[in-house]
C-alpha atoms as a PDB file:
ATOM      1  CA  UNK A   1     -11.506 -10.828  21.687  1.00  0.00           C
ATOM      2  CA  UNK A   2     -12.881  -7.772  23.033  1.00  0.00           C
ATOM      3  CA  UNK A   3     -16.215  -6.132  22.296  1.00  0.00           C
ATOM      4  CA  UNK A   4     -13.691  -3.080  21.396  1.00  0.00           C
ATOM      5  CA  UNK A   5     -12.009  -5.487  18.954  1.00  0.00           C
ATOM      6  CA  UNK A   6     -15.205  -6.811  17.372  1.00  0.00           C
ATOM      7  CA  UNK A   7     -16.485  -3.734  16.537  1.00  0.00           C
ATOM      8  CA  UNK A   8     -13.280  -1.973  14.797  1.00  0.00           C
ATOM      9  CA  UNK A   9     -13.622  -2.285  11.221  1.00  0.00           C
ATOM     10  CA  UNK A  10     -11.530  -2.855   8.528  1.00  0.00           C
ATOM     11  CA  UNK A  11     -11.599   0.714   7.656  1.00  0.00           C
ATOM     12  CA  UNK A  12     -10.683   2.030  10.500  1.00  0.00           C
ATOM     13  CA  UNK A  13      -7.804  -0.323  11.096  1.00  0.00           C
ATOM     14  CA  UNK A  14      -6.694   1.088   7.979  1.00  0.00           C
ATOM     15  CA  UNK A  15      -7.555   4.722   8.352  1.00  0.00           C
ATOM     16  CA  UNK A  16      -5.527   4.381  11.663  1.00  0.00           C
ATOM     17  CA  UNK A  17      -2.132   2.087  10.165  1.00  0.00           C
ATOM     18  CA  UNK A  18      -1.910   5.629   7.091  1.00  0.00           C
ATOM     19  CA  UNK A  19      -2.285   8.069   9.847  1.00  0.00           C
ATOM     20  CA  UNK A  20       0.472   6.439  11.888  1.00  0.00           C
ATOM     21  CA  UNK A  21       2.480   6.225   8.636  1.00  0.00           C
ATOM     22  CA  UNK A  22       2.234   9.762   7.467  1.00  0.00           C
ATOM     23  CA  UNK A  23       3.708  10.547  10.836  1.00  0.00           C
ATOM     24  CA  UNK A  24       6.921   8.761  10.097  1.00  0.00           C
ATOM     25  CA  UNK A  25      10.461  10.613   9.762  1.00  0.00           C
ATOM     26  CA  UNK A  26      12.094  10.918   6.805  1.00  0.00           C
ATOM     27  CA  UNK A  27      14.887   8.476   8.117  1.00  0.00           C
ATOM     28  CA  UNK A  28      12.472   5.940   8.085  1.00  0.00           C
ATOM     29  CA  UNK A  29      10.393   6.518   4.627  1.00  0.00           C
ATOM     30  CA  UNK A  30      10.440   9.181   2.231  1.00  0.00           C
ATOM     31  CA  UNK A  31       7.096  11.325   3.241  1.00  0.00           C
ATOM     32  CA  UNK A  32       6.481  12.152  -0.252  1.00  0.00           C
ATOM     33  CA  UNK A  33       6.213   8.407  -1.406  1.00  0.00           C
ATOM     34  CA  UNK A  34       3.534   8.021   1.686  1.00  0.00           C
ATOM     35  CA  UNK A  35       1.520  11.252   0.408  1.00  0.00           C
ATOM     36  CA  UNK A  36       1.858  10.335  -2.969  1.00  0.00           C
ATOM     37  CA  UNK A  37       0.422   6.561  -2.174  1.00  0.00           C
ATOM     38  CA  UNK A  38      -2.706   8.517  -0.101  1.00  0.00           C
ATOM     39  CA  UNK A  39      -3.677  11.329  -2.529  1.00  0.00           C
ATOM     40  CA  UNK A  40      -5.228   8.187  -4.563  1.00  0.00           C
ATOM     41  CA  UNK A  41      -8.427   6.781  -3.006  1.00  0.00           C
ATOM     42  CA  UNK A  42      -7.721   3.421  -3.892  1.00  0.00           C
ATOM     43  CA  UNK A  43      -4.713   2.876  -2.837  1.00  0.00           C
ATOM     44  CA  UNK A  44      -5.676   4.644   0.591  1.00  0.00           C
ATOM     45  CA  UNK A  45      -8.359   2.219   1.218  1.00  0.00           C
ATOM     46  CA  UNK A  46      -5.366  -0.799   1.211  1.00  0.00           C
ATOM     47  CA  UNK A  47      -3.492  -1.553   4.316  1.00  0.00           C
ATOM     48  CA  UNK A  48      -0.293   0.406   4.265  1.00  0.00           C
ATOM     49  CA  UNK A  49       3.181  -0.319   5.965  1.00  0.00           C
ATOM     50  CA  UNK A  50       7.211   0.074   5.439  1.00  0.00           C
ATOM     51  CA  UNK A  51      10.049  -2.205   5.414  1.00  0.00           C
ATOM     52  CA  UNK A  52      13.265  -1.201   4.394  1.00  0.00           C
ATOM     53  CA  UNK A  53      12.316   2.124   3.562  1.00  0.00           C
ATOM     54  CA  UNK A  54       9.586   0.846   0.822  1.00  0.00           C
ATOM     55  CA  UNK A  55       5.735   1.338   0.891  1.00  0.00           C
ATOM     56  CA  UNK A  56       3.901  -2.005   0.681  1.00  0.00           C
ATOM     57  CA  UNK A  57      -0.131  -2.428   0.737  1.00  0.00           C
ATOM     58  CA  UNK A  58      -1.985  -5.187   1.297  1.00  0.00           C
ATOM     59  CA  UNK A  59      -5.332  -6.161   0.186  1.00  0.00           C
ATOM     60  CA  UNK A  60      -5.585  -7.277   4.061  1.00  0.00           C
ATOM     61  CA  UNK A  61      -4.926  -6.517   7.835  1.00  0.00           C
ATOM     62  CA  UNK A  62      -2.612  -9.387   8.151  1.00  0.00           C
ATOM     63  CA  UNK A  63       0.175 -11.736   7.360  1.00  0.00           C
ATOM     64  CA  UNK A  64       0.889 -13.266   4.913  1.00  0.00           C
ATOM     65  CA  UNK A  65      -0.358 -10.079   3.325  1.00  0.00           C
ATOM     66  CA  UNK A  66      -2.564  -9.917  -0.199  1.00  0.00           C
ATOM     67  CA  UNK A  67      -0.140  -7.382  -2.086  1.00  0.00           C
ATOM     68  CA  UNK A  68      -0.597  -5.275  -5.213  1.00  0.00           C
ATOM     69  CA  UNK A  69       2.093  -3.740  -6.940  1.00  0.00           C
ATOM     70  CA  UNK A  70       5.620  -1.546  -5.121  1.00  0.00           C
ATOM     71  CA  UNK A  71       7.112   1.724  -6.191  1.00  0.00           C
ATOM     72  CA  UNK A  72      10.881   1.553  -5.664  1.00  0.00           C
ATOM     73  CA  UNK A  73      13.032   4.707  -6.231  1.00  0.00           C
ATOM     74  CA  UNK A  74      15.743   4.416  -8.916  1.00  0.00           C
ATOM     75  CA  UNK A  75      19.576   5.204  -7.873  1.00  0.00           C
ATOM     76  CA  UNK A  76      19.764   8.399 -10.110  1.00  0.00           C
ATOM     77  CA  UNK A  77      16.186   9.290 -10.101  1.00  0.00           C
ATOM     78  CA  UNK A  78      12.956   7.889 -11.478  1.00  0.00           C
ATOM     79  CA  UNK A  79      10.868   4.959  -9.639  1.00  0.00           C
ATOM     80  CA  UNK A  80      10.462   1.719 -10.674  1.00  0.00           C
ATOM     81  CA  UNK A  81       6.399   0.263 -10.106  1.00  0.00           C
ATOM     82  CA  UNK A  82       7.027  -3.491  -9.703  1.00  0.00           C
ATOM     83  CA  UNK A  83       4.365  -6.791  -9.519  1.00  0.00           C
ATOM     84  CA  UNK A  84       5.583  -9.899  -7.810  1.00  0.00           C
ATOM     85  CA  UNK A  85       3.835 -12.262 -10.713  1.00  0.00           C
ATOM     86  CA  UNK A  86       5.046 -10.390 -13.635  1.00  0.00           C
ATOM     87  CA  UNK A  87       7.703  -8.321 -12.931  1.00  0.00           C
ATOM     88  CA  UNK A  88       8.376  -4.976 -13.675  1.00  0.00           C
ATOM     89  CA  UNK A  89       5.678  -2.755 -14.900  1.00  0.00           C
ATOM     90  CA  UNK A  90       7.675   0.384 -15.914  1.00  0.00           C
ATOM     91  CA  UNK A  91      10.015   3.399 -14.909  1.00  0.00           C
ATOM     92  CA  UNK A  92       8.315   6.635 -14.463  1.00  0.00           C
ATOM     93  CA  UNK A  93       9.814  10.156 -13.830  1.00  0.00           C
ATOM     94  CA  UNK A  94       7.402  10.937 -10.785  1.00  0.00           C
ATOM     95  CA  UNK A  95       5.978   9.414  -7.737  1.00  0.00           C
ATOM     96  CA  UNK A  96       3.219  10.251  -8.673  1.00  0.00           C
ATOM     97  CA  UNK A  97       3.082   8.757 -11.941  1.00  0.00           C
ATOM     98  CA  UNK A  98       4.637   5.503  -9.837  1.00  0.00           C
ATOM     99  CA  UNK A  99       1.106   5.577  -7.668  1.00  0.00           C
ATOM    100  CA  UNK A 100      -0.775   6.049 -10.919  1.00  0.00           C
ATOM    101  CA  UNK A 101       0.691   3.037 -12.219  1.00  0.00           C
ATOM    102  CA  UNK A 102      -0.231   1.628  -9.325  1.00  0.00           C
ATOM    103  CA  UNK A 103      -3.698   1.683  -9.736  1.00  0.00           C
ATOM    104  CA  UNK A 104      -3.854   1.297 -13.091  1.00  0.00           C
ATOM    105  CA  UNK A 105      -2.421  -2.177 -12.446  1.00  0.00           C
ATOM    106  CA  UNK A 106      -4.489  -3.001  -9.266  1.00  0.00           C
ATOM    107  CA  UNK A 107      -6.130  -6.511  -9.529  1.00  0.00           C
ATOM    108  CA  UNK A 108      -9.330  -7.155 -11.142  1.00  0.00           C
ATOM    109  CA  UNK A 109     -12.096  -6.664  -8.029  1.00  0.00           C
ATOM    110  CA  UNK A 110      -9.637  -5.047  -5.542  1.00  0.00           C
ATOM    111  CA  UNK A 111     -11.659  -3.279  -3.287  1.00  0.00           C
ATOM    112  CA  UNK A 112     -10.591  -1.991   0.560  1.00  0.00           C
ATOM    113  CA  UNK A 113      -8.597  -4.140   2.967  1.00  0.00           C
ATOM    114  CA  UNK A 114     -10.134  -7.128   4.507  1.00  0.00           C
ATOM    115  CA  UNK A 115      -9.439  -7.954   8.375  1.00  0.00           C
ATOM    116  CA  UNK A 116      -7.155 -10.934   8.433  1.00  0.00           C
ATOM    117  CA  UNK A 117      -4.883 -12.632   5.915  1.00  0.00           C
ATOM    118  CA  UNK A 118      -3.984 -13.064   2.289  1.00  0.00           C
ATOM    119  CA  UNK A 119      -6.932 -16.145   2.993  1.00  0.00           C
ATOM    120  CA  UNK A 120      -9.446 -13.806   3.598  1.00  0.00           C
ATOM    121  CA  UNK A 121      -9.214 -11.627   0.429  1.00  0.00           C
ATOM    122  CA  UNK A 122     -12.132 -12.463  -2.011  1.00  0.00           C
ATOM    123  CA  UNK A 123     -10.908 -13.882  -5.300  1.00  0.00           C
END
């Protein structure tokens, strides 16, 4: 490891992966799902990227990731918000009510990214 690499924080890792992602085309995520996720503090503090079109963020820098809850968009409009240990957690009309959800149903202590791996989150 470098001294470079010692020396980048979490945060900026982060700060970095969002700018990178509000950059992205259209044809590869929706740009208003990406602003919607970084209008809310929280969520902008949590490492952000995009598979298949989808938003995931991670409680951490690496893999296997920490996640909190996914905003899917609904085939005829609306977006799902959905949790990997319970399920769904509602339909809303808005993206923005999808991010809101979001939060409201981030994990008890969830604070900004850590650097490394589900592992590394505290509990």
């Amino acid at each position: 490891m470098t001294d470079d690499e010692n020396t980048t924080s979490a945060a900026d890792i982060v700060a970095a992966r969002w700018q990178s992602i509000l950059s992205y085309d259209d044809d590869l995520i929706d740009s208003a799902t990406v602003r919607a996720a970084y209008a809310q503090p929280r969520l902008r503090e949590l490492f952000p990227f995009v598979s298949h079109g989808t938003l995931f963020l991670s409680r951490c820098t690496g893999l296997p990731g920490s996640f909190v809850p996914v905003v899917y968009s609904l085939v005829g409009g609306g977006f799902q918000v959905h949790d990997r240990s319970v399920g769904s957690l509602g339909e809303v009309d808005t993206v923005e009510e999808a991010y809101a959800l979001v939060v409201a149903n981030l994990p008890e202590g969830c604070g900004p990214a850590v650097i490394g791996t589900a592992d590394d989150v505290p509990s």
